[in-house]
N, C-alpha and C. Protein backbone atom coordinates (compact mmCIF):
# COMPACT_ATOMS: atom_id res chain seq x y z
N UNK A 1 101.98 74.66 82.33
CA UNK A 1 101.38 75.85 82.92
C UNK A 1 100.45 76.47 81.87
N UNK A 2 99.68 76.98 82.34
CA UNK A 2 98.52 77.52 81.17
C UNK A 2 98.52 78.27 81.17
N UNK A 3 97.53 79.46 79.91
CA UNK A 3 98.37 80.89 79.20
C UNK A 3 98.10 81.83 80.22
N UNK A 4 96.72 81.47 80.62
CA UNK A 4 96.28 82.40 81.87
C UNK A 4 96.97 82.32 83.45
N UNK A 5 97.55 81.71 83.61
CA UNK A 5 98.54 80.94 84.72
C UNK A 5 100.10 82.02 84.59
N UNK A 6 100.23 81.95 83.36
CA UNK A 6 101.73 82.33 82.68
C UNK A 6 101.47 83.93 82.44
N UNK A 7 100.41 84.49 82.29
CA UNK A 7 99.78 85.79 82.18
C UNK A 7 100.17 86.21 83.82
N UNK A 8 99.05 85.68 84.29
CA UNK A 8 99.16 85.89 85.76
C UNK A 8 100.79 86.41 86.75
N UNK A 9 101.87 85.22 85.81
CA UNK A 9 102.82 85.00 86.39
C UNK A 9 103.40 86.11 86.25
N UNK A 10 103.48 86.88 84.70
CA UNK A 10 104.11 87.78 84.47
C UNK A 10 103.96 89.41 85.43
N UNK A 11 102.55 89.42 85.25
CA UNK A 11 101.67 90.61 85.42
C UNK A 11 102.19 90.45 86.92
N UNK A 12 102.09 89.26 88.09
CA UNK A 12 102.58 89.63 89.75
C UNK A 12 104.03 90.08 89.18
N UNK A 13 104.95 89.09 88.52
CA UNK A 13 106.56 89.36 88.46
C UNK A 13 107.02 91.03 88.29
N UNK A 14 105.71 91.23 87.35
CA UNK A 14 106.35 92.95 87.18
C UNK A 14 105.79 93.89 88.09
N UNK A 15 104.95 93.59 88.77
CA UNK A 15 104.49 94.56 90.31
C UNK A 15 105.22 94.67 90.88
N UNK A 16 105.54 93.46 91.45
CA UNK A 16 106.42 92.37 93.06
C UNK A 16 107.66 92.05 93.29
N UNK A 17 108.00 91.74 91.63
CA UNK A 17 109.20 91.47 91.83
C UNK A 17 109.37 90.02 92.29
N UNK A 18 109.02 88.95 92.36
CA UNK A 18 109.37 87.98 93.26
C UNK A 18 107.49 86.77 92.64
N UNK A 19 107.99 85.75 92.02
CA UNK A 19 107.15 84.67 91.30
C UNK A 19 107.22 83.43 92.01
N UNK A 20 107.85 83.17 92.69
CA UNK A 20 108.90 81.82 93.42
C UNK A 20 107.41 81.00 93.72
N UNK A 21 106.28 81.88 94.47
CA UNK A 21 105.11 81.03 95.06
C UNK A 21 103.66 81.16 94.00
N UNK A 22 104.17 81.39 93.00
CA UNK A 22 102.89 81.22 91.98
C UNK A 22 102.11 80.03 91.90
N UNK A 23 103.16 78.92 91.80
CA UNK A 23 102.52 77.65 91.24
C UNK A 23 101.44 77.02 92.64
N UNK A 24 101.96 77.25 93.57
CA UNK A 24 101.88 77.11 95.07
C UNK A 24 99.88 77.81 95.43
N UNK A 25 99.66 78.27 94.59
CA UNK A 25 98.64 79.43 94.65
C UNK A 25 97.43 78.69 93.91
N UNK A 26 96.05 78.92 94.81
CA UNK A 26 95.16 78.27 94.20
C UNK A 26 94.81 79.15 92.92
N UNK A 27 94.42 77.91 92.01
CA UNK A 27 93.66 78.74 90.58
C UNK A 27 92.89 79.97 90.81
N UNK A 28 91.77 79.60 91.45
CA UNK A 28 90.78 80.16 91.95
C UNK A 28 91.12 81.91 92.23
N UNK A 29 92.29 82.05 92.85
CA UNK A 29 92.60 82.73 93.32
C UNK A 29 94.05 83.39 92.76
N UNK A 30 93.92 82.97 91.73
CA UNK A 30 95.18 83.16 90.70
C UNK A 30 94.23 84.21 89.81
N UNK A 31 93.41 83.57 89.56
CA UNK A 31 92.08 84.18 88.47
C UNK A 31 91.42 85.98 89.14
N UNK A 32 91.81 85.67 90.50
CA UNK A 32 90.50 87.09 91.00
C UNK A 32 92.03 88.07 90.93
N UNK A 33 93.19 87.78 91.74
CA UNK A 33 94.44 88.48 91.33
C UNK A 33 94.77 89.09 90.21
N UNK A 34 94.66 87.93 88.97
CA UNK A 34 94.73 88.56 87.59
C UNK A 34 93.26 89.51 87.40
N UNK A 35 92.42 89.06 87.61
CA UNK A 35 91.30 90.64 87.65
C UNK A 35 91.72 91.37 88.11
N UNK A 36 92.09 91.62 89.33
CA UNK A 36 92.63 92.64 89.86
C UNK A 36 93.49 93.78 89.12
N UNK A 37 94.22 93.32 89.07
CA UNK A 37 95.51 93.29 88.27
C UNK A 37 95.36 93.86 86.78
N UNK A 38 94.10 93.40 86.03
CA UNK A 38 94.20 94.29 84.89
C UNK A 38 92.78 95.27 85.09
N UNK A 39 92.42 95.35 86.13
CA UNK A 39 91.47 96.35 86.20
C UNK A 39 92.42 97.70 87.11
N UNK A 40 93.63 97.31 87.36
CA UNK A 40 94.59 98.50 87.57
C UNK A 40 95.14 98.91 86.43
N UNK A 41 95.40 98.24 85.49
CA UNK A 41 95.91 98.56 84.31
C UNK A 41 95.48 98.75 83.35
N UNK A 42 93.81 99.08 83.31
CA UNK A 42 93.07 99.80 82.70
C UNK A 42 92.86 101.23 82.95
N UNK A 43 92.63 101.39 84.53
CA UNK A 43 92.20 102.62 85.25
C UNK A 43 93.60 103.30 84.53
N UNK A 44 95.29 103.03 85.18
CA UNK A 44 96.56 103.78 84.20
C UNK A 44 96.54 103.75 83.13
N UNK A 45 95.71 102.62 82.11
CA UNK A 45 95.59 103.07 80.74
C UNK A 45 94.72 104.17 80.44
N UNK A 46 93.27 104.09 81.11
CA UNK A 46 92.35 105.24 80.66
C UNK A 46 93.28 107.09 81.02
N UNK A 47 94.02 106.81 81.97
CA UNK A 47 94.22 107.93 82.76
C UNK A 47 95.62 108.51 81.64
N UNK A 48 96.23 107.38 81.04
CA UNK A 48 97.62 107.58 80.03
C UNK A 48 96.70 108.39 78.88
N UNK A 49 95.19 108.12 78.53
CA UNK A 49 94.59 108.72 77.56
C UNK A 49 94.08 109.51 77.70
N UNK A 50 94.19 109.98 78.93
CA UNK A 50 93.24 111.89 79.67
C UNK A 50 91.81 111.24 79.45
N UNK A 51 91.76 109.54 80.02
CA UNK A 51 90.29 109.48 80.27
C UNK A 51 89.63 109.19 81.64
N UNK A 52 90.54 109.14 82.62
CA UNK A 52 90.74 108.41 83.45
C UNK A 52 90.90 109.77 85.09
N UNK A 53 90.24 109.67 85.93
CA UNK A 53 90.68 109.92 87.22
C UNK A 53 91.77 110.14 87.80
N UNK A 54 92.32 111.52 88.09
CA UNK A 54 94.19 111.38 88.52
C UNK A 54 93.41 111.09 90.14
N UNK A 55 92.44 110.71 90.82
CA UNK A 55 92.19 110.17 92.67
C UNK A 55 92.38 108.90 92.05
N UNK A 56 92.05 108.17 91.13
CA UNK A 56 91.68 106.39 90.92
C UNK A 56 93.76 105.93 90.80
N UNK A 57 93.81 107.19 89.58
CA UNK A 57 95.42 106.91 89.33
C UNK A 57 96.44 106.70 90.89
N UNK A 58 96.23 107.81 91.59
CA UNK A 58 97.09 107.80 92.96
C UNK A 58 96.96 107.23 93.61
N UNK A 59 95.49 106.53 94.12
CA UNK A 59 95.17 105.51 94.80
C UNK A 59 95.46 104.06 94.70
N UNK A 60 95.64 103.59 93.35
CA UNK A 60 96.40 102.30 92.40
C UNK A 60 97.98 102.57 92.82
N UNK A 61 98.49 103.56 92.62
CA UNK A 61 99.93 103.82 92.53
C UNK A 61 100.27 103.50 94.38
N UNK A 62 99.48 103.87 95.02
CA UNK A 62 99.52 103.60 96.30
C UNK A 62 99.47 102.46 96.84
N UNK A 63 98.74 101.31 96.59
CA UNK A 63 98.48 100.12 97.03
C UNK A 63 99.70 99.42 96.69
């Protein structure tokens, strides 16, 4: 499994709760998820630093 694969894996496991269909999952689409995924966890990082949007924060926390 590769680092970005194993990144991926972690980052759904700690949202979701539940990894079982990772491997099952095209790359392709493993890759736009993990974007996803740390462009939420930038927006809660900027916002952990009073740099960030509390509408961007609630709206992430929501999805």
């Amino acid at each position: 499994m590769s680092e970005r694969l194993r990144r991926w894996c972690t980052i759904h496991h700690f949202f979701h709760r539940d990894c079982a269909d990772c491997l099952d999952k095209d790359y392709a689409d493993l890759e736009r998820q993990l974007a996803e995924a740390q462009e939420k966890l930038e927006i809660v990082a900027r916002w952990a630093r009073g740099e960030g949007s509390k509408a961007k924060l609630h709206r992430i926390l929501k999805e």
